[in-house]
N, C-alpha and C. Protein backbone atom coordinates (compact mmCIF):
# COMPACT_ATOMS: atom_id res chain seq x y z
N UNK A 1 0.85 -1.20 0.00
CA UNK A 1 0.00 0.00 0.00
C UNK A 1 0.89 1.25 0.00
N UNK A 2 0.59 2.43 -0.94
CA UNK A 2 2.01 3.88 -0.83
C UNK A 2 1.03 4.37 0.21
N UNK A 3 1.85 5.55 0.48
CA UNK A 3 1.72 6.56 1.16
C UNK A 3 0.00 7.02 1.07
N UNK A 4 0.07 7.07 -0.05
CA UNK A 4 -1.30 8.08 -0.46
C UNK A 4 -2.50 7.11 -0.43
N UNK A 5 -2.26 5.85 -0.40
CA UNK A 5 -3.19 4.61 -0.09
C UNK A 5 -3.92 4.94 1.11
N UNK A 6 -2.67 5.03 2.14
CA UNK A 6 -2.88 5.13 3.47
C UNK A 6 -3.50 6.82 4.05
N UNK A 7 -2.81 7.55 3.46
CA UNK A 7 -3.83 9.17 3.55
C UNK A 7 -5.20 8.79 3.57
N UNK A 8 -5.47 8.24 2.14
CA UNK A 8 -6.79 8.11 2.03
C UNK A 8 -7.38 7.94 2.58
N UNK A 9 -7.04 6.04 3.24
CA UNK A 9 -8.08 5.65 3.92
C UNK A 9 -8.11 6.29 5.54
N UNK A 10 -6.89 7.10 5.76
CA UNK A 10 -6.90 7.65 6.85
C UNK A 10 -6.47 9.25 7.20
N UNK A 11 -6.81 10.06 6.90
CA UNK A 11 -6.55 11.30 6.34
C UNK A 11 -5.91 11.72 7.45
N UNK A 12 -4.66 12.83 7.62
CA UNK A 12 -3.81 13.37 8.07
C UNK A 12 -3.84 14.76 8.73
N UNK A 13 -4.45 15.15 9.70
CA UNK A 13 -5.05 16.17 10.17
C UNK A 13 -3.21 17.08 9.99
N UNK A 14 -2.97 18.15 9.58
CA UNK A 14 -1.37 18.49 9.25
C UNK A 14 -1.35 19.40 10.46
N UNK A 15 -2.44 19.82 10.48
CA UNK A 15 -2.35 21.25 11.59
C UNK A 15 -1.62 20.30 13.28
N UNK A 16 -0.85 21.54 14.26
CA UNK A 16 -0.47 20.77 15.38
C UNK A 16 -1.63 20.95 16.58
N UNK A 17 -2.64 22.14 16.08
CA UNK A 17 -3.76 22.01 17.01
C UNK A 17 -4.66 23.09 17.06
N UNK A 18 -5.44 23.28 17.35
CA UNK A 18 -6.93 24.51 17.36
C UNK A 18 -7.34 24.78 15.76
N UNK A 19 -7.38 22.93 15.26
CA UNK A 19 -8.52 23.49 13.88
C UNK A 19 -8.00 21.83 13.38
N UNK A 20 -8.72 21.85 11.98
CA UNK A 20 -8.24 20.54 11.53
C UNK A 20 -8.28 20.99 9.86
N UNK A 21 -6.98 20.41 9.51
CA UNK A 21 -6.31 20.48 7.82
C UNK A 21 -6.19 19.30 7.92
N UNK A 22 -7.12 18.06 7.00
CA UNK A 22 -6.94 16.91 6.37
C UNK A 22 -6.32 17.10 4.91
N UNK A 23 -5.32 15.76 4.94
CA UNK A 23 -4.70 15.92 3.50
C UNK A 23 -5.08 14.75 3.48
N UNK A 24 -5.86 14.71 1.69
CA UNK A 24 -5.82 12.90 1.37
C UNK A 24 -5.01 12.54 0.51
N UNK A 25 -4.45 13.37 -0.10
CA UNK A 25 -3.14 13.26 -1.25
C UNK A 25 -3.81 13.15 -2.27
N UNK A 26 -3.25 12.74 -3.20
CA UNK A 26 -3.89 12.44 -4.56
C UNK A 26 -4.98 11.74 -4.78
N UNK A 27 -6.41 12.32 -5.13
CA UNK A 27 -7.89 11.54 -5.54
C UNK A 27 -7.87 11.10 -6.77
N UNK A 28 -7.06 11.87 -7.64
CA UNK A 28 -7.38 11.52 -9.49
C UNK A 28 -6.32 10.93 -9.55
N UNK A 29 -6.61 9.95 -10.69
CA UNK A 29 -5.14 9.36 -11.54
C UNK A 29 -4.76 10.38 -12.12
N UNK A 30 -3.89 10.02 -12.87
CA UNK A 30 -3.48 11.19 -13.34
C UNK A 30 -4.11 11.53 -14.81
N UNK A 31 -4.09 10.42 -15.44
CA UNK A 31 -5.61 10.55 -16.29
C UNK A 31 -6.77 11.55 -16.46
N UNK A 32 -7.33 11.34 -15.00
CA UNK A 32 -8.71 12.24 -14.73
C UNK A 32 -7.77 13.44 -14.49
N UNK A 33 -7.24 13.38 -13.87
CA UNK A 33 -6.55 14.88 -13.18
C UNK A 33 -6.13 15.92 -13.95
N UNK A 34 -5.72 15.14 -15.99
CA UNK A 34 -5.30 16.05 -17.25
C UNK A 34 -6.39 15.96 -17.76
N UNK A 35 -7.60 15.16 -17.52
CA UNK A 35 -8.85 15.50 -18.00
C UNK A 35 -9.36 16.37 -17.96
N UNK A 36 -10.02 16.88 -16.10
CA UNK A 36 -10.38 18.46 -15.63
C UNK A 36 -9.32 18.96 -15.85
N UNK A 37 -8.38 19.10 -15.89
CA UNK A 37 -7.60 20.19 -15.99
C UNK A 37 -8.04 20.55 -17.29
N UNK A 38 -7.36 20.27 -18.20
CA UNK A 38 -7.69 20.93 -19.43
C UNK A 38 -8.96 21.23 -19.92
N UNK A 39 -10.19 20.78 -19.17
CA UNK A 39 -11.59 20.92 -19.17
C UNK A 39 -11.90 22.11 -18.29
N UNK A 40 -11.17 22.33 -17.37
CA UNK A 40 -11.16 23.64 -16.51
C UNK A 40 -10.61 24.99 -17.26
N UNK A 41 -9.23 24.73 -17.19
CA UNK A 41 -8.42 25.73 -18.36
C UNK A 41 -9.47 26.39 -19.47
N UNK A 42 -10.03 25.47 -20.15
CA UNK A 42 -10.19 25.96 -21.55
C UNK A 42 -12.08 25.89 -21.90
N UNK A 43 -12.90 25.21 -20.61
CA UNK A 43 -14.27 26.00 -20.63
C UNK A 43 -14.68 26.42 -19.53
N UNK A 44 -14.17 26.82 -18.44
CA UNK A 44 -14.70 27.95 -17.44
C UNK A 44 -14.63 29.18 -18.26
N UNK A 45 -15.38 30.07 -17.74
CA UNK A 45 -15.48 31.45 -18.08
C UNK A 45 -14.66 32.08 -16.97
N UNK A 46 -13.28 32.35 -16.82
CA UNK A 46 -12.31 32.59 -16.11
C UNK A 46 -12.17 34.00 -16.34
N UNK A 47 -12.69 35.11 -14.80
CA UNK A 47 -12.15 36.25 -15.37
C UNK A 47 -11.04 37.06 -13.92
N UNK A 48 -10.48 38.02 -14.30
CA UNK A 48 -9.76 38.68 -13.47
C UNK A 48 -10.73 38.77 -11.88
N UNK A 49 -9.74 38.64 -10.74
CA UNK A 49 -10.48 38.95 -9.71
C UNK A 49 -10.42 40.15 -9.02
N UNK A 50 -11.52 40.84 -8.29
CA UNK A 50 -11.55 42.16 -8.12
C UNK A 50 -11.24 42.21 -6.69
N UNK A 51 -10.79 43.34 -6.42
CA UNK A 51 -10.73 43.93 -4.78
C UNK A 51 -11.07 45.10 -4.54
N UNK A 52 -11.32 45.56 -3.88
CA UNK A 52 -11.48 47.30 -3.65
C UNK A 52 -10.22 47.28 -2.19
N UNK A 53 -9.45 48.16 -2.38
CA UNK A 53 -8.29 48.09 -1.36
C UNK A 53 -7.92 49.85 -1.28
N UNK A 54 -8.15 50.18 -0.15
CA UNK A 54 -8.22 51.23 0.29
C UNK A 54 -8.78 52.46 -0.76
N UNK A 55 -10.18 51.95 -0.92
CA UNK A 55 -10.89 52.58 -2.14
C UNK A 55 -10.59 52.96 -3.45
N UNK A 56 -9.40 51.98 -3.82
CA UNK A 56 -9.40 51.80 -5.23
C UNK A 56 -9.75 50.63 -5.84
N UNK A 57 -10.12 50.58 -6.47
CA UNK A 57 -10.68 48.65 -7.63
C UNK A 57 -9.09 48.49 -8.06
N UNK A 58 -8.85 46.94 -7.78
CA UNK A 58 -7.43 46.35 -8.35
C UNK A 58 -8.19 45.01 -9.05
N UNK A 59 -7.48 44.50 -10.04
CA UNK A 59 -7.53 43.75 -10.91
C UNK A 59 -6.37 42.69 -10.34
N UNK A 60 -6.73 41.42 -10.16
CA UNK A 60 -5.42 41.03 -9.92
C UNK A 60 -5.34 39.58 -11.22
N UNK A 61 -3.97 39.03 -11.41
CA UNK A 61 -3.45 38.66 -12.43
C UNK A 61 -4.29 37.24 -12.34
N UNK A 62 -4.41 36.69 -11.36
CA UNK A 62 -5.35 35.54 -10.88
C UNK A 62 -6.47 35.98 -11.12
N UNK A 63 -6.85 34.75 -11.97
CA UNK A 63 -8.70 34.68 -12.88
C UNK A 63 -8.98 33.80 -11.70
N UNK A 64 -10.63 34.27 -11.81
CA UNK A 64 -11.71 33.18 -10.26
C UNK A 64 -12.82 32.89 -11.44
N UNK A 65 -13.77 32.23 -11.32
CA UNK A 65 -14.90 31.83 -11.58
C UNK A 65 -16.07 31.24 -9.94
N UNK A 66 -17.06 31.43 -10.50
CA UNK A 66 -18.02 31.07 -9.25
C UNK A 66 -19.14 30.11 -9.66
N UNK A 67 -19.27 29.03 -9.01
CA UNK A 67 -20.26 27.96 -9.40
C UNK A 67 -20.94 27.44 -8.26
N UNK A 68 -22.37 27.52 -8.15
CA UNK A 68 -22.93 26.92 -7.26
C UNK A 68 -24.09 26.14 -7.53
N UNK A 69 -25.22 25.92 -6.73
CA UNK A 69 -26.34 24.95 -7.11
C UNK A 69 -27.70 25.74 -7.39
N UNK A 70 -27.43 27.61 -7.15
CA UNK A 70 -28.35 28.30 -7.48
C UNK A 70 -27.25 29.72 -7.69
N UNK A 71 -28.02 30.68 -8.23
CA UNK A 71 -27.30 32.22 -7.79
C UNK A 71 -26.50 32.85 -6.97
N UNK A 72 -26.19 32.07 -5.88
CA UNK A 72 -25.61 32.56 -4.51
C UNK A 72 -25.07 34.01 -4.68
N UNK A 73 -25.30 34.64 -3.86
CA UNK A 73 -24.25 35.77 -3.65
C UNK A 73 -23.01 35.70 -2.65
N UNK A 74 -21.94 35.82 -3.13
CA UNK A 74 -20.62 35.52 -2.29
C UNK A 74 -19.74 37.32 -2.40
N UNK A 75 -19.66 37.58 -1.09
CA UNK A 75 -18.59 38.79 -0.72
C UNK A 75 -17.49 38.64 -0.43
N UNK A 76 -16.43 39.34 -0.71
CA UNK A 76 -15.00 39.16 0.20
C UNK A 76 -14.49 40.17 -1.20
N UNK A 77 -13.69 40.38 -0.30
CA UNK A 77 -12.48 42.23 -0.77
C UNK A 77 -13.49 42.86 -1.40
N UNK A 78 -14.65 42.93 -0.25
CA UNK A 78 -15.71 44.15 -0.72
C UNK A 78 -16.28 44.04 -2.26
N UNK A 79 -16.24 43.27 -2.94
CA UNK A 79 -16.34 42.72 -4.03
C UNK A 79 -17.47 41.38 -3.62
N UNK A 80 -19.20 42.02 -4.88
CA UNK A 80 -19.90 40.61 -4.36
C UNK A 80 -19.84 39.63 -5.73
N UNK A 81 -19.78 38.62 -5.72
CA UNK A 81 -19.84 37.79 -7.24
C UNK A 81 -21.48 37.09 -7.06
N UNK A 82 -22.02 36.52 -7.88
CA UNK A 82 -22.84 35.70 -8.27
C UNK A 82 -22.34 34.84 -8.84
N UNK A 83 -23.26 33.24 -8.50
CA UNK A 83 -22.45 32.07 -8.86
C UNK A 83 -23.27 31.64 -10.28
N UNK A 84 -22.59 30.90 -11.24
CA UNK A 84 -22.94 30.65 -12.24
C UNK A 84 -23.49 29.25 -11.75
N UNK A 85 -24.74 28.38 -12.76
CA UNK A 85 -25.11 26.90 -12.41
C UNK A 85 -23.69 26.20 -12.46
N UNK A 86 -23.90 25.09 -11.76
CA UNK A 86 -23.12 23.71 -12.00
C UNK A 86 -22.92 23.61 -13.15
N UNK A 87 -21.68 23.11 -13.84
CA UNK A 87 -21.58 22.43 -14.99
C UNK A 87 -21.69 21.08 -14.20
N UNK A 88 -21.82 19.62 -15.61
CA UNK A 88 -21.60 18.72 -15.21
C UNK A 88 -20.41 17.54 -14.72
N UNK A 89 -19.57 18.43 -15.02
CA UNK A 89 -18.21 18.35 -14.73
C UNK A 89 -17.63 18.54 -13.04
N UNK A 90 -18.48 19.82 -12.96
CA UNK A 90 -18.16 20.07 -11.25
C UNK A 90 -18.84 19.53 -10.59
N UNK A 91 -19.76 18.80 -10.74
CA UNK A 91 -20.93 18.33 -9.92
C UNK A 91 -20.35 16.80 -9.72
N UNK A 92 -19.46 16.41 -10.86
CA UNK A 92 -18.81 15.19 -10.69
C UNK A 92 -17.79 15.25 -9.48
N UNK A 93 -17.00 16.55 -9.79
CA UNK A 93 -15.77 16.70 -8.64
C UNK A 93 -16.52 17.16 -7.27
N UNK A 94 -17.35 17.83 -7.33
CA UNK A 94 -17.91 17.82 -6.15
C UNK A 94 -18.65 16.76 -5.44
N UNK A 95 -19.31 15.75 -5.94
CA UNK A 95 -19.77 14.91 -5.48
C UNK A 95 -18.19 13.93 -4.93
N UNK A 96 -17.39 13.52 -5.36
CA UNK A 96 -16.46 13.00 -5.26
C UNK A 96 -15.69 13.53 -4.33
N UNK A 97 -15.52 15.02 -4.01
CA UNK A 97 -14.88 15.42 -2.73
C UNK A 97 -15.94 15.27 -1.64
N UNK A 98 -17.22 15.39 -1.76
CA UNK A 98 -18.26 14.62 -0.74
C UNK A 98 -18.08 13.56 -0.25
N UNK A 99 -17.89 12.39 -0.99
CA UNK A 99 -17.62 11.11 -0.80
C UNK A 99 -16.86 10.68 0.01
N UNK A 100 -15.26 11.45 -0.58
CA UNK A 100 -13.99 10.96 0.22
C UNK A 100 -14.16 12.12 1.76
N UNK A 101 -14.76 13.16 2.23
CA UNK A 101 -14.62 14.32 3.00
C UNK A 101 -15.67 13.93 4.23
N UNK A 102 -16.99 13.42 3.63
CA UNK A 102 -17.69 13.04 4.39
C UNK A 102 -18.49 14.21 5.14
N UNK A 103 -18.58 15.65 3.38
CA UNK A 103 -18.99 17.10 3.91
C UNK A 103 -19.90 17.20 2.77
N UNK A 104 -20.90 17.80 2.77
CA UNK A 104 -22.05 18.97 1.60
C UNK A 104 -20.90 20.19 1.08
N UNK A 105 -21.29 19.93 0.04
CA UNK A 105 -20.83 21.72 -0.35
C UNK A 105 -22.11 22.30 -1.69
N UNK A 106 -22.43 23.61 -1.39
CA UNK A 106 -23.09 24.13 -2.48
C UNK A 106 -22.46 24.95 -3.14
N UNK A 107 -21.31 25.42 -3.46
CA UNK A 107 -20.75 26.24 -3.98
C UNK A 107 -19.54 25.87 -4.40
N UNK A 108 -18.54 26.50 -5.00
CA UNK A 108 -17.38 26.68 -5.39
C UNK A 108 -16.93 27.59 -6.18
N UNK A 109 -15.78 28.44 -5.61
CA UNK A 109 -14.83 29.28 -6.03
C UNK A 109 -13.49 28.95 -6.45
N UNK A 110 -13.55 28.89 -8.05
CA UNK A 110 -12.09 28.33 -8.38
C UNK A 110 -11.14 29.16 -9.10
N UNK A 111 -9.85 29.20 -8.64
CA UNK A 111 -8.91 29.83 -9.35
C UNK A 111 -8.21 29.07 -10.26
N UNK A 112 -7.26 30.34 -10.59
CA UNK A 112 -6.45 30.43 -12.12
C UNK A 112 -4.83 30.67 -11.58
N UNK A 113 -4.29 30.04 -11.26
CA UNK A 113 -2.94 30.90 -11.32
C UNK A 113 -2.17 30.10 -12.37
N UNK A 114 -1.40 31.37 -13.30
CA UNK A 114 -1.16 31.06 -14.85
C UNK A 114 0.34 30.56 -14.25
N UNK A 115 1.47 30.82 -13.62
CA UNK A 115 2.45 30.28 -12.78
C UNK A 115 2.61 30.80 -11.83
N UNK A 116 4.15 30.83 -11.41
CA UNK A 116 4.41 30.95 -10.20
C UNK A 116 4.61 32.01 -9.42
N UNK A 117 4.27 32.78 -10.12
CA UNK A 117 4.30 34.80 -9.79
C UNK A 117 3.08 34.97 -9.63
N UNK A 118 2.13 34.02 -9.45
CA UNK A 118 1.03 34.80 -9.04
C UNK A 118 0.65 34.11 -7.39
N UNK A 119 0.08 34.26 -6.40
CA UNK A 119 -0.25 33.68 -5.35
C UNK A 119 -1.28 34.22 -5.01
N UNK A 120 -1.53 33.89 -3.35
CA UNK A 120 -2.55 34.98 -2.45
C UNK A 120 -1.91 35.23 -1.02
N UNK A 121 -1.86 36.14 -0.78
CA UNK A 121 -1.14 36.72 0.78
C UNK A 121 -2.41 35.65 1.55
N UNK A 122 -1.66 35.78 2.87
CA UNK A 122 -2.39 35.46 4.16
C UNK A 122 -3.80 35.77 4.72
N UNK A 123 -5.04 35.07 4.94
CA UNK A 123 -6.11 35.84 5.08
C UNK A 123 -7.05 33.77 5.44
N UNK A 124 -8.04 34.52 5.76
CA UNK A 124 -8.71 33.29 6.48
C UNK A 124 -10.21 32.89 6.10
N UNK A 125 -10.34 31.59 5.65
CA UNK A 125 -12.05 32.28 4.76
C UNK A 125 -13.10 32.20 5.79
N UNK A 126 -13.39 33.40 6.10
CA UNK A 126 -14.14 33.43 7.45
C UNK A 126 -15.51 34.68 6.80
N UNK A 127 -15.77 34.70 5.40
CA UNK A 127 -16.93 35.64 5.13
C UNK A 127 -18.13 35.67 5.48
N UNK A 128 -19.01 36.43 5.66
CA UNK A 128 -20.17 36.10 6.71
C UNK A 128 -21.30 34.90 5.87
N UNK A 129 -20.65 35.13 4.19
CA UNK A 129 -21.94 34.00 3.79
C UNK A 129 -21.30 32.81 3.99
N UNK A 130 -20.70 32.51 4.25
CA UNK A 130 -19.87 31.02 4.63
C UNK A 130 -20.83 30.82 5.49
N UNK A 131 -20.57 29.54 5.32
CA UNK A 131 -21.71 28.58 7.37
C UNK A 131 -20.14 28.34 7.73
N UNK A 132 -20.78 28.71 8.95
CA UNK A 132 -19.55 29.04 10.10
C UNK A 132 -19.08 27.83 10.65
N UNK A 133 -17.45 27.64 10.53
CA UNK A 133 -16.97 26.15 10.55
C UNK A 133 -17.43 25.35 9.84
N UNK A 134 -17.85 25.50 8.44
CA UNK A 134 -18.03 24.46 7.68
C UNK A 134 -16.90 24.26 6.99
N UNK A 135 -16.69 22.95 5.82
CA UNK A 135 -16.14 22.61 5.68
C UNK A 135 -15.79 22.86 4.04
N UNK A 136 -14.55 23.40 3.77
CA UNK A 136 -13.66 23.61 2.52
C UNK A 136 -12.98 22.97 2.17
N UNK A 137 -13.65 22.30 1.11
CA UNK A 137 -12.53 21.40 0.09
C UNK A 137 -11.34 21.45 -1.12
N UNK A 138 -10.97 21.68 -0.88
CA UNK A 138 -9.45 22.26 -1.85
C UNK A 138 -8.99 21.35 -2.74
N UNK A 139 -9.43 21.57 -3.96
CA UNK A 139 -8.56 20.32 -4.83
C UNK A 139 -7.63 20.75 -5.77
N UNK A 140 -6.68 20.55 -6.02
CA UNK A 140 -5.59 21.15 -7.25
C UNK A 140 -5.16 20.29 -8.72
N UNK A 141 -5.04 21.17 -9.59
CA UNK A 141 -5.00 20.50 -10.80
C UNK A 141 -3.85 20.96 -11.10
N UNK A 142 -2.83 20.26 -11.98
CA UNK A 142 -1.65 21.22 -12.59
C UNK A 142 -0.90 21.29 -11.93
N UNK A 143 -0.32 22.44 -11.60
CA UNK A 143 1.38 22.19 -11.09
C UNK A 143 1.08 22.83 -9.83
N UNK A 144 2.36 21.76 -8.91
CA UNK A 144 2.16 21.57 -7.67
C UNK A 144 3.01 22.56 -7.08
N UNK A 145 2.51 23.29 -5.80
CA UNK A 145 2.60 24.76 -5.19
C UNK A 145 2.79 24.39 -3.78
N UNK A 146 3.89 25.12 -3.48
CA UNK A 146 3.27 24.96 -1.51
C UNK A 146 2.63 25.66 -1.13
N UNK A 147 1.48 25.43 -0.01
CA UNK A 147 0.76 26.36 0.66
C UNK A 147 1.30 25.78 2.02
N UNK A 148 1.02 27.38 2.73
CA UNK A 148 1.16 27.50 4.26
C UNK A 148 -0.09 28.06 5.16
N UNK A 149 0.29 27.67 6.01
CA UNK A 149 -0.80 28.17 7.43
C UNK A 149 -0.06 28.35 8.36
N UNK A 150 -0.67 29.84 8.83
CA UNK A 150 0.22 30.48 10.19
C UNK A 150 -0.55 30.50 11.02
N UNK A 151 -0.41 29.99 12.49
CA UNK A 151 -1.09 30.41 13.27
C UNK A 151 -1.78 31.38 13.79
N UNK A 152 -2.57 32.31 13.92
CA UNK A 152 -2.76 33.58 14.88
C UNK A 152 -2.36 34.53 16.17
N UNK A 153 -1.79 33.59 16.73
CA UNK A 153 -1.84 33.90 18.04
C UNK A 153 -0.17 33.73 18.40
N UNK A 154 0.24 32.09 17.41
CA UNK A 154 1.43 31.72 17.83
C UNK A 154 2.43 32.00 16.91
N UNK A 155 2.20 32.59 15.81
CA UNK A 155 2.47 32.77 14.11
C UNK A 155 3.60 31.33 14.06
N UNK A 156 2.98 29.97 14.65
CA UNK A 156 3.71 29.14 14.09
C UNK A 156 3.18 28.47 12.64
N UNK A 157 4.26 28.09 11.94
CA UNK A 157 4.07 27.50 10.58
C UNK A 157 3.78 26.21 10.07
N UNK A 158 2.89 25.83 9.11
CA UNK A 158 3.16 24.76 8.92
C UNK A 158 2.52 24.47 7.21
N UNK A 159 3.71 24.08 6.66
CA UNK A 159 3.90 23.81 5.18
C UNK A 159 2.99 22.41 3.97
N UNK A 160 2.53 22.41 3.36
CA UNK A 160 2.62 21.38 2.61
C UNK A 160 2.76 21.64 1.30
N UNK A 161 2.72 20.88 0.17
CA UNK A 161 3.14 20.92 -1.35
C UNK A 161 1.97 19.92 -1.67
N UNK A 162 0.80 20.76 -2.56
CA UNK A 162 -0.37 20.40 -2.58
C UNK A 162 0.00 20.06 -4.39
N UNK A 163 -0.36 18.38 -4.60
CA UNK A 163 0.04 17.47 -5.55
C UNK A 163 -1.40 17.68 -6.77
N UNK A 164 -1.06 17.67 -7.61
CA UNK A 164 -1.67 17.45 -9.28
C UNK A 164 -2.52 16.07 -8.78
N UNK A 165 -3.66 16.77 -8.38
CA UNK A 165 -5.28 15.82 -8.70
C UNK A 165 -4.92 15.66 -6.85
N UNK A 166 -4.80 16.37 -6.14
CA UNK A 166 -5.14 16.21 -4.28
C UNK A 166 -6.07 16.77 -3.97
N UNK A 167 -6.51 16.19 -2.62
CA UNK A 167 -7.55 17.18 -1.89
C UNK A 167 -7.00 17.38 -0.44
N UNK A 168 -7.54 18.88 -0.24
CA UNK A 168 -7.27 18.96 1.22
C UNK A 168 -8.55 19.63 1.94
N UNK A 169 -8.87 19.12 2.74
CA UNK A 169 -10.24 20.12 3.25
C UNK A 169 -9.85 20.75 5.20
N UNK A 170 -10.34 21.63 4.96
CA UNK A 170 -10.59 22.60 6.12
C UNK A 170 -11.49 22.61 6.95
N UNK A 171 -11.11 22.42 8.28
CA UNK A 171 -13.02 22.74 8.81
C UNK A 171 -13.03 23.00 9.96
N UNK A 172 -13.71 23.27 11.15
CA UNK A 172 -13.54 22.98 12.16
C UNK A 172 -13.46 24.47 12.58
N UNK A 173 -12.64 24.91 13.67
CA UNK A 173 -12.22 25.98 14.01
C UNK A 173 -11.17 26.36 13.21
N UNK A 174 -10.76 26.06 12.29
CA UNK A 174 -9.54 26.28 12.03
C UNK A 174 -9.36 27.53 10.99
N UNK A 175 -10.54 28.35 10.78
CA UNK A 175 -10.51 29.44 10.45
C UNK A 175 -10.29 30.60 11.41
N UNK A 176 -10.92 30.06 12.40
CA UNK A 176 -10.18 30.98 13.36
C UNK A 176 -9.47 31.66 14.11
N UNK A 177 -8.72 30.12 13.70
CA UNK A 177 -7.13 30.10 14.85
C UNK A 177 -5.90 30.59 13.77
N UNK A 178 -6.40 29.78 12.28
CA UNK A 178 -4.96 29.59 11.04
C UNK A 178 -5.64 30.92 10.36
N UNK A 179 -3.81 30.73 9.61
CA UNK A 179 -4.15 31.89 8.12
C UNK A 179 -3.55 31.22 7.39
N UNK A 180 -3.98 31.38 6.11
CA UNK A 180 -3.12 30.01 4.98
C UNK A 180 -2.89 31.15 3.67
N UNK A 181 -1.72 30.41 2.88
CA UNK A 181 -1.90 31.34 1.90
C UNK A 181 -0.62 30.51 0.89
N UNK A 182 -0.88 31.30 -0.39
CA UNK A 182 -0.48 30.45 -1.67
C UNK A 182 0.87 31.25 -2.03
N UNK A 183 2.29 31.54 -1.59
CA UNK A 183 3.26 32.08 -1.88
C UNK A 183 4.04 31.81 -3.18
N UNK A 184 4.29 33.09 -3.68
CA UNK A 184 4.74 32.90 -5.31
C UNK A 184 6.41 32.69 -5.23
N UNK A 185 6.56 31.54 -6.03
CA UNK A 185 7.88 31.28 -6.34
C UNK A 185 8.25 31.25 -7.94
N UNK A 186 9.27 31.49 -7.86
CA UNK A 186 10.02 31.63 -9.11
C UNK A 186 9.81 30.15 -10.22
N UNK A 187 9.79 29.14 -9.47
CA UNK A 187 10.54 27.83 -9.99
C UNK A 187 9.26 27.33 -10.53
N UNK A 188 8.32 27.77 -10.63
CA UNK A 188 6.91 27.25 -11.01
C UNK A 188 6.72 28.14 -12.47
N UNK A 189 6.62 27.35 -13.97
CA UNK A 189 6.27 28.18 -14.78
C UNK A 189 4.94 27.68 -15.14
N UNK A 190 4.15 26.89 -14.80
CA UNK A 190 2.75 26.43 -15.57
C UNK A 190 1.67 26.60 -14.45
N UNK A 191 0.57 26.56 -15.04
CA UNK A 191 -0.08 26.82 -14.32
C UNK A 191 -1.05 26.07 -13.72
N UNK A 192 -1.58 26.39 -12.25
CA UNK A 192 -1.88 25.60 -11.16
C UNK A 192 -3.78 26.17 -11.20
N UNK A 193 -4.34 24.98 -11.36
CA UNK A 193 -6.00 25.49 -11.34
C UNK A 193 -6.62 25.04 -9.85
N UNK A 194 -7.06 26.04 -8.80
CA UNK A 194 -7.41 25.32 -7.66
C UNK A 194 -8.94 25.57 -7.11
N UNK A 195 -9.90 24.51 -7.25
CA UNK A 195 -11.30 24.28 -6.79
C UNK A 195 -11.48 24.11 -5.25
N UNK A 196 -12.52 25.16 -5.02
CA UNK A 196 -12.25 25.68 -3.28
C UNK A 196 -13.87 25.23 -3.16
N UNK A 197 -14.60 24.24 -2.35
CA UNK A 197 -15.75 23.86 -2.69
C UNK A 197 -16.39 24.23 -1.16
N UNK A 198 -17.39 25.07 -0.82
CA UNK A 198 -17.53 25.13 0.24
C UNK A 198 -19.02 25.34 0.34
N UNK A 199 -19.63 25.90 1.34
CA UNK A 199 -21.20 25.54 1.92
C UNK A 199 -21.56 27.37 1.63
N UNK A 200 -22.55 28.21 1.36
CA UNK A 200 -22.68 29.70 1.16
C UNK A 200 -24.70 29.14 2.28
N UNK A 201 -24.28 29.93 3.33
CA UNK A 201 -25.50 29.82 3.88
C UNK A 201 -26.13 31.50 3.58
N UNK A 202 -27.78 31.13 3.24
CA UNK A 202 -28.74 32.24 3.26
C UNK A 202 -29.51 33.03 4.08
């Protein structure tokens, strides 16, 4: 049995305490995993994402798209989106991070980063339409990135290198306590597509 056999059937809480980060490692062969990918890439309607930051609108180089099971309205950097329907494509990956997570999600927010100069600073998804402590599923396509989480309180660290076709989900308190974030490195030239699947309560 590898490594990622054993994630699976027993997922890896990474955090050292006040929240829980499961890693299951790799869900797709690699097969499926250049399937969505290039099904992501080339029919989402991928556009620039907005912020308003100290009352100016910024454009940033990272494309988002929004998909849910109705209209949702989703806020964050003062910026509201509306979610487009399900394709049948996401409804596959979402059902499938259900399965292995053992969580609901009605929504998803997925990014674009074209390589390795693009990231996201530190910040915690704690927006008021979120259901509070629910659970975020993170899956990555494409080229593999480290993400980090800092503590709050203790600003201790803790690293992983999130693999072509993985999942990692979030839940618990652990928005409260962590800050996570996607740091840009040089050594990455292709680009990394990442599906953030989470619950938008009304």
């Amino acid at each position: 049995m590898s490594l990622f056999e054993e994630i699976y059937d027993f997922p890896v809480n990474i955090l050292p305490k006040d929240g829980t980060v499961n890693y299951y490692g790799t869900i797709f062969s690699k097969e499926k995993s250049d399937f969505y990918y290039n099904y992501l890439l080339n029919q989402i309607p991928w556009e620039n994402d907005e912020a308003i930051i100290f009352g100016k609108l910024i454009l940033t180089k990272r494309k988002v798209a929004w998909f849910g099971e109705k209209a949702f309205e989703y806020t964050y950097s003062n910026r509201t989106k509306y979610a487009t329907l399900w394709t049948p494509e996401l409804l596959e990956l979402k059902k499938k991070c259900e399965e292995i997570s053992g969580e609901t999600y009605n929504s998803c927010l997925l990014n674009l980063y074209h390589d390795g100069s693009e990231g996201m600073a530190y910040h915690s998804d704690s927006e008021k339409d979120l259901k509070k402590h629910g659970a975020i599923a993170s899956v990555t396509f494409g080229a593999e990135r480290k993400f980090l989480f800092k503590h709050k309180q203790t600003k201790e660290k803790v690293e992983i290198f999130l693999q072509n076709g993985s999942l990692l989900v979030m839940k618990g308190i652990t928005q409260d306590n962590w800050l996570h974030r996607l740091p840009p490195t040089t050594k990455v030239k292709t680009p990394r597509i990442n599906l953030t699947f989470r619950t938008i309560e009304e």
